[in-house]
PDB file of N, CA and C in Angstrom:
ATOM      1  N   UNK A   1       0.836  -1.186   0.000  1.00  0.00           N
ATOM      2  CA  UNK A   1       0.000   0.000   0.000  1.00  0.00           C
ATOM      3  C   UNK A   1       0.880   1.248   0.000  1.00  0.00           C
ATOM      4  N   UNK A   2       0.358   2.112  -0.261  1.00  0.00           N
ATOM      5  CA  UNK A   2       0.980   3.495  -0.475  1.00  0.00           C
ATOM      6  C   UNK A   2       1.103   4.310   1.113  1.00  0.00           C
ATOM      7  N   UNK A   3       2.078   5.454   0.861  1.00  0.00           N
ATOM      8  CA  UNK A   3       2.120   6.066   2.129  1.00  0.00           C
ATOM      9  C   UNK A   3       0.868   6.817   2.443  1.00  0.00           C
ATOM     10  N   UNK A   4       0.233   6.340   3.991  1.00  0.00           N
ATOM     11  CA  UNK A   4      -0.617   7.171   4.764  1.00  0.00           C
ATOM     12  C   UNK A   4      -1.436   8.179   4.089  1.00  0.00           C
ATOM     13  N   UNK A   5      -0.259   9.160   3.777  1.00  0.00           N
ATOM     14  CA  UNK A   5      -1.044  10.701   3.680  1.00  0.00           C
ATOM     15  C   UNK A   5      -1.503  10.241   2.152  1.00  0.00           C
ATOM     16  N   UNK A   6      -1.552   9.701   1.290  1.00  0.00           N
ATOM     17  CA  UNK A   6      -2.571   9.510  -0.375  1.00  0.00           C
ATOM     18  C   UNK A   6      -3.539   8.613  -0.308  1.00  0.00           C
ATOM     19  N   UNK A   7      -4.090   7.882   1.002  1.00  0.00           N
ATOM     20  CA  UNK A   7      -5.300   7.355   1.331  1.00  0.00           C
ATOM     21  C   UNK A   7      -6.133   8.288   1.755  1.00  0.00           C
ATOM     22  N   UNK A   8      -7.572   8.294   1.130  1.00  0.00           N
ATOM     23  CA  UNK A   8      -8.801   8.453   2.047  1.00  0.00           C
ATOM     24  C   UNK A   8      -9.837   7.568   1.372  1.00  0.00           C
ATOM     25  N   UNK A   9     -11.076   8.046   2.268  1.00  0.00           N
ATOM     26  CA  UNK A   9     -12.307   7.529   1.865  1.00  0.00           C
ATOM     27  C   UNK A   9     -12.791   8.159   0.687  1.00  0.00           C
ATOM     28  N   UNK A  10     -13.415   6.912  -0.231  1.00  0.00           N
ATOM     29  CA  UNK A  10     -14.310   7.131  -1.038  1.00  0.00           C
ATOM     30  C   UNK A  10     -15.100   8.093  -1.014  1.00  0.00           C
ATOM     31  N   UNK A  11     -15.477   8.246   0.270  1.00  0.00           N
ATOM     32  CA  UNK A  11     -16.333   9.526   0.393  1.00  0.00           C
ATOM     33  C   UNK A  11     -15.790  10.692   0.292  1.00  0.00           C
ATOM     34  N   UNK A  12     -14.485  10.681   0.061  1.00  0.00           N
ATOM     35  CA  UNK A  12     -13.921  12.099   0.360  1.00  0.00           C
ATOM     36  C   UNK A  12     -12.972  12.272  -0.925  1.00  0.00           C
ATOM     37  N   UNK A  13     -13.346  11.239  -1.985  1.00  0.00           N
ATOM     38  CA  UNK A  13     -12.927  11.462  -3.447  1.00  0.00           C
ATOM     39  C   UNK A  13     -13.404  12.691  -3.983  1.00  0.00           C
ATOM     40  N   UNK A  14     -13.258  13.529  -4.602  1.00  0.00           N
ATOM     41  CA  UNK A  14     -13.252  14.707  -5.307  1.00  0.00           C
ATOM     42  C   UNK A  14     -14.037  14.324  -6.311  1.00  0.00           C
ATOM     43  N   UNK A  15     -15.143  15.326  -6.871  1.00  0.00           N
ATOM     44  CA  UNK A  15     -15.847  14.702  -8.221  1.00  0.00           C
ATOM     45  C   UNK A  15     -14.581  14.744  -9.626  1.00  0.00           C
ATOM     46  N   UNK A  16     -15.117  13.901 -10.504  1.00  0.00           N
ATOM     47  CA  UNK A  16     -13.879  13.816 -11.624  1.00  0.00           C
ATOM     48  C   UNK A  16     -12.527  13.248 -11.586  1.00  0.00           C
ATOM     49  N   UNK A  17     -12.215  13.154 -10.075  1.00  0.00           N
ATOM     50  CA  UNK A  17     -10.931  12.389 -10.040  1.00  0.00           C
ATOM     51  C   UNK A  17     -10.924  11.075  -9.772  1.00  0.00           C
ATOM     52  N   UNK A  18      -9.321  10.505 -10.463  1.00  0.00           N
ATOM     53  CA  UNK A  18      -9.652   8.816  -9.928  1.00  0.00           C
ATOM     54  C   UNK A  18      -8.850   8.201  -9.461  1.00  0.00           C
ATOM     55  N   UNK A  19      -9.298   7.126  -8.755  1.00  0.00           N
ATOM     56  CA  UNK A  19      -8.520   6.689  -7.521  1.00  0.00           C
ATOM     57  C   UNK A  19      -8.209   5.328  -7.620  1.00  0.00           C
ATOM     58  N   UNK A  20      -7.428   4.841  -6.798  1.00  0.00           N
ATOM     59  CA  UNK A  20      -7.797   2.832  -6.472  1.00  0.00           C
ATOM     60  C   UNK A  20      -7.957   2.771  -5.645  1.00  0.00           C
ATOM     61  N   UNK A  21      -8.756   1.719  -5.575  1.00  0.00           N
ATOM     62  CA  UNK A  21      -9.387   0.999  -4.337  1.00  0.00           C
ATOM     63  C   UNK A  21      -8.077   0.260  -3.505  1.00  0.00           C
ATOM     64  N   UNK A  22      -8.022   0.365  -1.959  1.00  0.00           N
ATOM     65  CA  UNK A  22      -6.644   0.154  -1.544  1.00  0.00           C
ATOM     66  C   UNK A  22      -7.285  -1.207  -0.686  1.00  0.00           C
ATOM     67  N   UNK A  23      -8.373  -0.883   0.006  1.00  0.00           N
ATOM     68  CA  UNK A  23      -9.086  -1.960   1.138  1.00  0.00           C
ATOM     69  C   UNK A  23     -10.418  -1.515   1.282  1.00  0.00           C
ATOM     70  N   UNK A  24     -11.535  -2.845   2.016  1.00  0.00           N
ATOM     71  CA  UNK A  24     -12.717  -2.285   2.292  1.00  0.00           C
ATOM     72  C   UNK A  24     -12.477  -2.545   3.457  1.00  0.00           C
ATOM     73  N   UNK A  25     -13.300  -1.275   4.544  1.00  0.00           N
ATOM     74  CA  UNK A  25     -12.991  -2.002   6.169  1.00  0.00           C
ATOM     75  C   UNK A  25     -14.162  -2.048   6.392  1.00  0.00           C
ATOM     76  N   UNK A  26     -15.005  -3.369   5.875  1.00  0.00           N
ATOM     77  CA  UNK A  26     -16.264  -3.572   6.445  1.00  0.00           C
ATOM     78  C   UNK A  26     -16.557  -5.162   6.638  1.00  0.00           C
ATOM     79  N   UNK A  27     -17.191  -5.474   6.913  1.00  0.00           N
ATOM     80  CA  UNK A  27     -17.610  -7.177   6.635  1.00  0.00           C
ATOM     81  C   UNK A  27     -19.067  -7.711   6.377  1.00  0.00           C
ATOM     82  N   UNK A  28     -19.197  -8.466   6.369  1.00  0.00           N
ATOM     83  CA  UNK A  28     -20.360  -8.845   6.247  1.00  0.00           C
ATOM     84  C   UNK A  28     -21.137  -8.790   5.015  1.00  0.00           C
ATOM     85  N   UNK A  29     -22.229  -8.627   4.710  1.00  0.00           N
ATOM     86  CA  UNK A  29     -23.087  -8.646   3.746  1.00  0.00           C
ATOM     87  C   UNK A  29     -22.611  -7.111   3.159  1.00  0.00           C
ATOM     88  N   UNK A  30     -22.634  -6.043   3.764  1.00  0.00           N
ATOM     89  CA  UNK A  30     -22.037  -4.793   3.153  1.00  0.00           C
ATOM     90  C   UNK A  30     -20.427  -5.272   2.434  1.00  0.00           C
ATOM     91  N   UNK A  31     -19.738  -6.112   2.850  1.00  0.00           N
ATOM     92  CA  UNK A  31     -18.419  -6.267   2.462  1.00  0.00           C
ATOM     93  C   UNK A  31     -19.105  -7.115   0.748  1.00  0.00           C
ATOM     94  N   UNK A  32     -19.695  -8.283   0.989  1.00  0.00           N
ATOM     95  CA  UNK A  32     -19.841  -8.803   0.043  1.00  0.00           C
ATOM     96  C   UNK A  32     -20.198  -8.100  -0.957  1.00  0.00           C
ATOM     97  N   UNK A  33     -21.270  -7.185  -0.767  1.00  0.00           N
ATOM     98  CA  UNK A  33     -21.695  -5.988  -2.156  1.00  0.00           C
ATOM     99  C   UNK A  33     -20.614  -5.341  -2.558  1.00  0.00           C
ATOM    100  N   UNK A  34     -20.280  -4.919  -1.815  1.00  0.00           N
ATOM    101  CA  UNK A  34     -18.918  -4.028  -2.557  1.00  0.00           C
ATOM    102  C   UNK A  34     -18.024  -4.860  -3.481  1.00  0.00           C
ATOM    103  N   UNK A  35     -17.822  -6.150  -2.954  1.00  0.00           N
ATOM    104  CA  UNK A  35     -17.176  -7.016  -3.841  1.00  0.00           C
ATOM    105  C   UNK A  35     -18.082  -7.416  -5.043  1.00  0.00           C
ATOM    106  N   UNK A  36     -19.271  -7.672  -4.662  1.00  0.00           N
ATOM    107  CA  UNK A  36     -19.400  -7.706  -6.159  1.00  0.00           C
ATOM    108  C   UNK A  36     -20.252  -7.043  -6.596  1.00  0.00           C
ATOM    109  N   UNK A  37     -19.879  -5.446  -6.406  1.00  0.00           N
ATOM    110  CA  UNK A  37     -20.013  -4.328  -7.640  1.00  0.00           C
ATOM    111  C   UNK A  37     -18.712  -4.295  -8.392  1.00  0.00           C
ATOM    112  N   UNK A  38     -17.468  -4.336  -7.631  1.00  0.00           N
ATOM    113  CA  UNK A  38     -16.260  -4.659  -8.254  1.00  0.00           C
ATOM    114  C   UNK A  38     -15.276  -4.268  -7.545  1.00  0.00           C
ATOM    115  N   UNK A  39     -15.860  -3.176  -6.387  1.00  0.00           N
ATOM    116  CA  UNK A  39     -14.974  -2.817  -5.872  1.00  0.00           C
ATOM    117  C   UNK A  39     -13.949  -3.690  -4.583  1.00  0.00           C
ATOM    118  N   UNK A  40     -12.938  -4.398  -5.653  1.00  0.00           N
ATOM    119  CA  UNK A  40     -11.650  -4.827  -5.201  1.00  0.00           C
ATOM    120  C   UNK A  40     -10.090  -4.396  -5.335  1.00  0.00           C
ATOM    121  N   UNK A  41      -9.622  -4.599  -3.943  1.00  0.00           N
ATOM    122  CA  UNK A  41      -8.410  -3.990  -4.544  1.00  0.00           C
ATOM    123  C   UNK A  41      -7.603  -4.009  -5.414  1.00  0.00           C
ATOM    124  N   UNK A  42      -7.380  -2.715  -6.279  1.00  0.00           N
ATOM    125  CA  UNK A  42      -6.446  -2.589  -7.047  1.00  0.00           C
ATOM    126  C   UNK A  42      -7.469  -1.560  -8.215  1.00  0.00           C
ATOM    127  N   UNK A  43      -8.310  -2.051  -8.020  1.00  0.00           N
ATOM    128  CA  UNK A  43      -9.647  -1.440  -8.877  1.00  0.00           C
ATOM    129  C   UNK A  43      -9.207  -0.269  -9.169  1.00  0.00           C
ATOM    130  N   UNK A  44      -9.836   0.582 -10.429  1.00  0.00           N
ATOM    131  CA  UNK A  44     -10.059   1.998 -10.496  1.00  0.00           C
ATOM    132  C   UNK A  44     -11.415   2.789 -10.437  1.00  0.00           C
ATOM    133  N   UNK A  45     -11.727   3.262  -9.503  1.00  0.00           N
ATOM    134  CA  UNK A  45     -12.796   3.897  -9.704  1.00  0.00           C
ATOM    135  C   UNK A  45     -12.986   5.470  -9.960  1.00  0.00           C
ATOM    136  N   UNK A  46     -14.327   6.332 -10.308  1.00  0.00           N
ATOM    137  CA  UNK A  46     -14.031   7.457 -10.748  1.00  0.00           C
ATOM    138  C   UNK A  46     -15.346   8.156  -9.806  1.00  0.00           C
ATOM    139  N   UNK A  47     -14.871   9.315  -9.299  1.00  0.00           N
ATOM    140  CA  UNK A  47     -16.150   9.671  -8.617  1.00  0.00           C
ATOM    141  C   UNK A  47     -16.891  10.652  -9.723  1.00  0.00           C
ATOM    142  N   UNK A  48     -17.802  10.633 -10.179  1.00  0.00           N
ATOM    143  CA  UNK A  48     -18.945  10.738 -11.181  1.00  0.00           C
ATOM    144  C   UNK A  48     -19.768  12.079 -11.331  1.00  0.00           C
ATOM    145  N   UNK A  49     -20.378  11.794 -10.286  1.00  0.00           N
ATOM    146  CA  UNK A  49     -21.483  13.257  -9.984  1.00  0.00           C
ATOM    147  C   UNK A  49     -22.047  12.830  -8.384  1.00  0.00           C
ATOM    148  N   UNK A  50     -22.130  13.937  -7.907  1.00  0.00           N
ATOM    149  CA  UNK A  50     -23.217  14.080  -6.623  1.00  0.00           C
ATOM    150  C   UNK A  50     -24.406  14.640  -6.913  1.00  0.00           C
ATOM    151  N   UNK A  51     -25.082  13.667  -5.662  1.00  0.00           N
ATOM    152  CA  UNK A  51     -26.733  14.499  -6.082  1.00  0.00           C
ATOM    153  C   UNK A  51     -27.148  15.503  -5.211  1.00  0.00           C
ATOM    154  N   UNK A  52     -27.894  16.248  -5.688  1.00  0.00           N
ATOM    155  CA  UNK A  52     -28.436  17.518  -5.303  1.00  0.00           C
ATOM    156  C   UNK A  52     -28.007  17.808  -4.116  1.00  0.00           C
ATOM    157  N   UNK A  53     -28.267  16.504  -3.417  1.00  0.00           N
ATOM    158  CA  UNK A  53     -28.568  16.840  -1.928  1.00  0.00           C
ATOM    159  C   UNK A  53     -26.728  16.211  -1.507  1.00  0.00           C
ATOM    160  N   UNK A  54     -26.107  15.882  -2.258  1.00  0.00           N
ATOM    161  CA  UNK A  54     -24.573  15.537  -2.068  1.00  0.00           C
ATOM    162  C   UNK A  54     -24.511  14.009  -1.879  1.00  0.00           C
ATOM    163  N   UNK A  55     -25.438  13.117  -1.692  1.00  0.00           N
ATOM    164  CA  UNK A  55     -25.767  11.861  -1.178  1.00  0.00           C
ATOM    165  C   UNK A  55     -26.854  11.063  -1.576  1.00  0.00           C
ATOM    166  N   UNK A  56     -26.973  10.074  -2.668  1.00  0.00           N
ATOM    167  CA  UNK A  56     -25.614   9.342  -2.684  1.00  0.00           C
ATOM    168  C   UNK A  56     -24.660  10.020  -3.573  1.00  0.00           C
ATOM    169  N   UNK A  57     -23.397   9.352  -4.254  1.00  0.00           N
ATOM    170  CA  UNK A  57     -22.848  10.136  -5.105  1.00  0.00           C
ATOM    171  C   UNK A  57     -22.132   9.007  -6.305  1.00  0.00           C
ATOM    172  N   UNK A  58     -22.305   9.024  -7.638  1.00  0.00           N
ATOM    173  CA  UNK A  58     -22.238   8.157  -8.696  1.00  0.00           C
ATOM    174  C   UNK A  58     -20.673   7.876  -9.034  1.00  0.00           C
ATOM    175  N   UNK A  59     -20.368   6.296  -9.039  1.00  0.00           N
ATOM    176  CA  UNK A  59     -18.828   6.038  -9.660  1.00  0.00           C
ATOM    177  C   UNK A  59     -18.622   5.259 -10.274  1.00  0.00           C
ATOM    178  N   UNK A  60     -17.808   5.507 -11.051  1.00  0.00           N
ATOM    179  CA  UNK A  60     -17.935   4.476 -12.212  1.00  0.00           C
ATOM    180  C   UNK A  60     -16.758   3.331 -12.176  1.00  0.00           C
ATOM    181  N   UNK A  61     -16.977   2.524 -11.891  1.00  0.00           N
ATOM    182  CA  UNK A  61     -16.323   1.210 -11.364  1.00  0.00           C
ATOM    183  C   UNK A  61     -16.354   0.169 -13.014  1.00  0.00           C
ATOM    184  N   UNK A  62     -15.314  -0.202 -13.534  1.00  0.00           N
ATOM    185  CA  UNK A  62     -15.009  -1.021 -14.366  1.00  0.00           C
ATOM    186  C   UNK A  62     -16.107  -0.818 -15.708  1.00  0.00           C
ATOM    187  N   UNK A  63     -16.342   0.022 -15.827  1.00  0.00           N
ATOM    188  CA  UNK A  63     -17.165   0.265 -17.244  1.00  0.00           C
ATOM    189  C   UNK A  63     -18.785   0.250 -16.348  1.00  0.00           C
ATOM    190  N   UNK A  64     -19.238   0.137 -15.556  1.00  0.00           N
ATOM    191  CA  UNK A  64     -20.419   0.684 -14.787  1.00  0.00           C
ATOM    192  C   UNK A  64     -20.901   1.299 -13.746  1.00  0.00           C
ATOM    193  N   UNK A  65     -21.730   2.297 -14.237  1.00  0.00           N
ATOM    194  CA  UNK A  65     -21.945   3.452 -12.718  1.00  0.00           C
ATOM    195  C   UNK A  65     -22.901   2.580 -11.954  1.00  0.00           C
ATOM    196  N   UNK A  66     -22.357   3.110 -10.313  1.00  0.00           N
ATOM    197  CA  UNK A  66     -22.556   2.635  -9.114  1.00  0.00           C
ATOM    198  C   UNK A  66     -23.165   4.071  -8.098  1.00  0.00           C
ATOM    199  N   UNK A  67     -24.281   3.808  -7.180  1.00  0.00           N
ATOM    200  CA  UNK A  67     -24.538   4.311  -6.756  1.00  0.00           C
ATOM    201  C   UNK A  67     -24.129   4.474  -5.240  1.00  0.00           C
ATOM    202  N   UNK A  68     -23.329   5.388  -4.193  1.00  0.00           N
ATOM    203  CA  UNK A  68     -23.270   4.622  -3.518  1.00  0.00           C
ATOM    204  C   UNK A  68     -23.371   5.546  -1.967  1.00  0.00           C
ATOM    205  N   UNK A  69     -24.063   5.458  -1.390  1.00  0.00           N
ATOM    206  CA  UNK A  69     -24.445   6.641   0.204  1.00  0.00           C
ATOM    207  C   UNK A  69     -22.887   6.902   0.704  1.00  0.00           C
ATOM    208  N   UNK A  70     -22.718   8.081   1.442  1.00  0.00           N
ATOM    209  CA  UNK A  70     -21.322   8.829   1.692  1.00  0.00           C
ATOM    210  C   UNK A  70     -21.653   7.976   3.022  1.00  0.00           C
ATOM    211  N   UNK A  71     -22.306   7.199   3.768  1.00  0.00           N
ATOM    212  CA  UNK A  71     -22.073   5.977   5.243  1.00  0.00           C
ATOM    213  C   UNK A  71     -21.481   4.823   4.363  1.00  0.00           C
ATOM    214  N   UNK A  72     -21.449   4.310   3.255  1.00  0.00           N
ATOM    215  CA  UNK A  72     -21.052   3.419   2.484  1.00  0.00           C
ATOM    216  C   UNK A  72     -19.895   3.402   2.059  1.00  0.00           C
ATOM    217  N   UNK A  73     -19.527   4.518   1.602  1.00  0.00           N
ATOM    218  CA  UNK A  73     -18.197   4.868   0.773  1.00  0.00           C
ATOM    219  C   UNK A  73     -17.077   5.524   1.713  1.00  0.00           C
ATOM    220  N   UNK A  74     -17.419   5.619   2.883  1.00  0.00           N
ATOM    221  CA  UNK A  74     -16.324   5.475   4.343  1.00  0.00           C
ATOM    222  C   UNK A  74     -15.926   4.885   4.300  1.00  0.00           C
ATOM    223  N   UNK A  75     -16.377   3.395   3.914  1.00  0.00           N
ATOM    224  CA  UNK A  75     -15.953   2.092   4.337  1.00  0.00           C
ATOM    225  C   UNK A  75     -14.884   1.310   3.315  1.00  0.00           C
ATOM    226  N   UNK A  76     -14.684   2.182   2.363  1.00  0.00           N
ATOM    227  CA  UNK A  76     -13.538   2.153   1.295  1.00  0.00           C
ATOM    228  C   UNK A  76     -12.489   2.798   1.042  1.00  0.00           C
ATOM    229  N   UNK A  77     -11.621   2.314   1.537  1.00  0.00           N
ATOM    230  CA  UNK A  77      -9.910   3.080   1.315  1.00  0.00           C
ATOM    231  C   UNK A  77      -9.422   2.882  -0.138  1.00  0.00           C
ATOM    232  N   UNK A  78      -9.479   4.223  -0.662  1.00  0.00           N
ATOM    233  CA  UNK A  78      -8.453   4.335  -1.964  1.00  0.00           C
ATOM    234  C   UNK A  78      -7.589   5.538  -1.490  1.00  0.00           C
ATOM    235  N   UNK A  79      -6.867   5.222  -2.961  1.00  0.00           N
ATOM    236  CA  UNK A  79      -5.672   5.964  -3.039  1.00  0.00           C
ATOM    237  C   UNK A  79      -6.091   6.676  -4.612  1.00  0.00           C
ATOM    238  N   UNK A  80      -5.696   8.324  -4.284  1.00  0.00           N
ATOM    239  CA  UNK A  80      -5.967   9.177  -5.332  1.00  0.00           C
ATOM    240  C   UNK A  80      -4.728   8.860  -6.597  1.00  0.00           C
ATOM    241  N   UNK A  81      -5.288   8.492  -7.839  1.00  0.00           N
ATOM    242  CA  UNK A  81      -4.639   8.523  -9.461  1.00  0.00           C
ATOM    243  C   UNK A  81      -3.950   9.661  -9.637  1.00  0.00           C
TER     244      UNK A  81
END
C-alpha cells in the first residue's frame, strides 16, 4: 500500500478524479456488495457526480456506474490517481 497521507475515503474522493481501491474495512453482507459491484483492490474507480442533496454520489467502477451513500463509501480506502 501506499504512504498514509494519499489514502482516504471514497467519500472524500473529489468529483472527476480517480482513484484505487486500496481496502474495504467492512464485513459482512455490506463487504460482500462491494465485492461484487467490483470494488476490489487494485480497482479503479471514478467519482462521477453528486446528487443535489450531495448523497448518494455516482462512480464508475469497471465500465459501470454505481450508486453509492457517503455511510457506504467510508468504508472504502483508496488511493488518489
Amino acid at each position: 500500500m501506499e504512504s498514509d497521507k494519499s489514502l482516504v475515503s471514497l467519500s472524500d474522493l473529489p468529483v472527476g478524479k480517480l482513484a484505487k481501491v486500496q481496502c474495504i474495512v467492512s464485513n459482512g453482507n455490506q463487504r460482500r456488495r462491494f465485492l461484487d459491484l467490483g470494488l476490489i483492490p487494485g480497482s479503479i474507480i471514478k467519482s462521477e457526480r453528486k446528487s443535489p442533496s450531495g448523497n448518494p454520489t455516482a462512480y464508475n467502477i469497471r465500465g459501470s456506474i454505481i450508486a453509492l451513500r457517503n455511510e457506504e463509501a467510508q468504508n472504502i480506502v483508496v488511493s488518489i490517481v
